[in-house]
N, C-alpha and C. Protein backbone atom coordinates (compact mmCIF):
# COMPACT_ATOMS: atom_id res chain seq x y z
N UNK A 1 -30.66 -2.44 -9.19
CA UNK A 1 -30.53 -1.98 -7.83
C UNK A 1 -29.12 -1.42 -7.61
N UNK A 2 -29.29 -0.14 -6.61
CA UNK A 2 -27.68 0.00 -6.83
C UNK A 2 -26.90 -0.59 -5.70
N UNK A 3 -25.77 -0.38 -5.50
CA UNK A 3 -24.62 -1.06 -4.57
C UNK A 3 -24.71 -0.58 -3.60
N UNK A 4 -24.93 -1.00 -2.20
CA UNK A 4 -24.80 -0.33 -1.05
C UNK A 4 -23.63 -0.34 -0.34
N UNK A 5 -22.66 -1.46 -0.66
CA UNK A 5 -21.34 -1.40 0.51
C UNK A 5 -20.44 -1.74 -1.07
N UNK A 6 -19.70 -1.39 -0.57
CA UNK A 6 -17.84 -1.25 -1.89
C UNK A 6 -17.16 -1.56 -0.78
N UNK A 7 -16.27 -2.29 -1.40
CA UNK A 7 -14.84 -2.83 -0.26
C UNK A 7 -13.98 -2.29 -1.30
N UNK A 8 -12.85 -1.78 -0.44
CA UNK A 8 -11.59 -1.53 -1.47
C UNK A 8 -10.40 -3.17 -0.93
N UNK A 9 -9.74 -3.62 -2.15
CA UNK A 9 -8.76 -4.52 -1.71
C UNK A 9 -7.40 -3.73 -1.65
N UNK A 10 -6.67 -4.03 -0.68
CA UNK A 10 -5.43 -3.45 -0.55
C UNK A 10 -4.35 -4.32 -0.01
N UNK A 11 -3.15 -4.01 -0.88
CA UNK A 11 -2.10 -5.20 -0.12
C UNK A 11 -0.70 -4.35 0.17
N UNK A 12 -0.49 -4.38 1.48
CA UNK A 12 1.01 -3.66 1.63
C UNK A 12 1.76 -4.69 1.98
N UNK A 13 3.21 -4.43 1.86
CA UNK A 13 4.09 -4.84 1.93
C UNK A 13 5.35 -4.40 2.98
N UNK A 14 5.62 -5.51 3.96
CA UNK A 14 6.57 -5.17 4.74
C UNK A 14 8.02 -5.69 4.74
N UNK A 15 8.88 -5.16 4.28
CA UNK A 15 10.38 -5.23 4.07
C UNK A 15 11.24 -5.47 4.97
N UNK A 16 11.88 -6.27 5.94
CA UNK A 16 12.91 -5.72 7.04
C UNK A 16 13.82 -6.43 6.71
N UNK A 17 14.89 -5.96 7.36
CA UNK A 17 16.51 -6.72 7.21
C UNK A 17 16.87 -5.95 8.16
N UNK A 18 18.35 -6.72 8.82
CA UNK A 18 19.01 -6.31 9.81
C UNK A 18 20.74 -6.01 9.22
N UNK A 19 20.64 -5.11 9.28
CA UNK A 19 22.26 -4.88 9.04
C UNK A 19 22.94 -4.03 9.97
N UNK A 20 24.20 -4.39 9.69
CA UNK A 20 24.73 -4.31 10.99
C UNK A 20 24.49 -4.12 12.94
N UNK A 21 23.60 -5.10 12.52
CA UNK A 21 22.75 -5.27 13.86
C UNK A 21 21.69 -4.50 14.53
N UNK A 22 21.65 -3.83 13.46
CA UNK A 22 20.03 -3.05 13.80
C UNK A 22 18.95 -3.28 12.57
N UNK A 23 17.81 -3.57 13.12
CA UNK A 23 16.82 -3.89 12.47
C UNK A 23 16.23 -2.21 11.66
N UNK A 24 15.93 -2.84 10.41
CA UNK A 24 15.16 -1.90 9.41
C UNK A 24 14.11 -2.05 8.65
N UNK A 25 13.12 -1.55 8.19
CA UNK A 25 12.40 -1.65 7.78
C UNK A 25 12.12 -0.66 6.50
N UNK A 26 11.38 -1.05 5.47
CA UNK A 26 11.32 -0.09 4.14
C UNK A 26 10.21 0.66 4.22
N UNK A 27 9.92 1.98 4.12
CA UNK A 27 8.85 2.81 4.51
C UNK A 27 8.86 3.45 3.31
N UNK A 28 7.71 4.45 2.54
CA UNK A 28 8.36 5.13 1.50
C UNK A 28 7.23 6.83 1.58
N UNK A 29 7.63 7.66 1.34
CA UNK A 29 7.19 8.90 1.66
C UNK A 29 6.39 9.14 0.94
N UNK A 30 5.18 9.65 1.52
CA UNK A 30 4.50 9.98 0.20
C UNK A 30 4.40 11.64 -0.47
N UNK A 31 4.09 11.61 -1.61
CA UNK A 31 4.45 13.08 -2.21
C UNK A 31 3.62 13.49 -3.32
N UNK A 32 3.29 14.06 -3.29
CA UNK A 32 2.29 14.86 -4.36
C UNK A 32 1.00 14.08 -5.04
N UNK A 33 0.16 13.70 -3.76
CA UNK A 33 -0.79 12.65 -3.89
C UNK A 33 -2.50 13.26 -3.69
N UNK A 34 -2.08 14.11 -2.61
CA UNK A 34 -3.36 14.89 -1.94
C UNK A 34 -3.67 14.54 -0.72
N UNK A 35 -2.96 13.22 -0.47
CA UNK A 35 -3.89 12.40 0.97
C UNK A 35 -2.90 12.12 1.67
N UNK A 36 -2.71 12.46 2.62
CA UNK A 36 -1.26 12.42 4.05
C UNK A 36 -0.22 12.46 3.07
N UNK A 37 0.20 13.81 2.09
CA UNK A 37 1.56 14.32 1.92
C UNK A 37 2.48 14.23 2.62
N UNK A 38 3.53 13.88 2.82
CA UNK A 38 4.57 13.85 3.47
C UNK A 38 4.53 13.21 4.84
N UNK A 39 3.86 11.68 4.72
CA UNK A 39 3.34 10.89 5.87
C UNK A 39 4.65 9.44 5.01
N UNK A 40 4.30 8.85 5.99
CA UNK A 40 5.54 7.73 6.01
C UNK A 40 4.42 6.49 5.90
N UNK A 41 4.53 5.43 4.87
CA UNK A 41 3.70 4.55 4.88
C UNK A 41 4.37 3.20 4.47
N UNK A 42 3.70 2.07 4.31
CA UNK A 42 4.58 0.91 3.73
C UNK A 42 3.68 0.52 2.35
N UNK A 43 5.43 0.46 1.11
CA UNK A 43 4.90 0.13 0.41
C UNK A 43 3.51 -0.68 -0.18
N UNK A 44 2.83 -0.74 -0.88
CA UNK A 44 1.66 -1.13 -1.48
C UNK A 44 0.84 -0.33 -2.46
N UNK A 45 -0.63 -1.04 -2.70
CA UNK A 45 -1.38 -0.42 -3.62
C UNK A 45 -3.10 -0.70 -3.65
N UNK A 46 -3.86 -1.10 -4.54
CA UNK A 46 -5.05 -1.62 -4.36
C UNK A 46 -5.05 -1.73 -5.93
N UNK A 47 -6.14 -2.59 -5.92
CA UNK A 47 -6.96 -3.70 -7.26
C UNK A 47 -7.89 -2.74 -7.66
N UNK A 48 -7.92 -2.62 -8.88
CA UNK A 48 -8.81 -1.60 -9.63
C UNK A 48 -10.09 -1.81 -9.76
N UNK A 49 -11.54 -1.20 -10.38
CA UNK A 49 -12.99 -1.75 -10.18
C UNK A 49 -12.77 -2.77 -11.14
N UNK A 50 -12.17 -2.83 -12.32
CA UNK A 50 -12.81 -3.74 -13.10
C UNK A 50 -10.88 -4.99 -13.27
N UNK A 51 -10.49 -4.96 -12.21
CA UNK A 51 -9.07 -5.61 -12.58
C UNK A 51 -9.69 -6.90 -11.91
N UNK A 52 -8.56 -7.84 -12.56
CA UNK A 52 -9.12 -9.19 -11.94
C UNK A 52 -8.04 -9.57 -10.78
N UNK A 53 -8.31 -10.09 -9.65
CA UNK A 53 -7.55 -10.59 -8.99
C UNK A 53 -6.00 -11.20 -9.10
N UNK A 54 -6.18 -11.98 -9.96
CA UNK A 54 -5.03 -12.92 -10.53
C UNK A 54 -4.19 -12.45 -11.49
N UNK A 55 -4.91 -11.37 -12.04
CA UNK A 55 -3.85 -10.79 -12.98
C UNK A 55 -2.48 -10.50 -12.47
N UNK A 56 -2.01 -10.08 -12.96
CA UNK A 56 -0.03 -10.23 -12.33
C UNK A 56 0.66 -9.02 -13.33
């Protein structure tokens, strides 16, 4: 039977620190991808079809 619903897993990551009294955060640009070029996102990624969870 085939698959009717796929979930993708995805984990981003949010960075902040405050220096010199203003708060920041780590964003990273994206570039030569195909999908929101030159859009501002927070680091991360996603788990492959056949990767295992726990792997590291």
């Amino acid at each position: 039977m085939e698959e009717r619903y796929k979930s993708a897993i995805v984990v981003d990551l949010m960075l902040n620190r405050e220096n010199s009294g203003k708060k920041e955060v780590l964003l990273v640009l994206r570039k030569n991808t195909g999908f929101c070029d030159g859009e501002y996102e927070l680091p991360g990624g996603h788990v492959e079809a056949n990767e295992d969870l726990l792997d590291g």
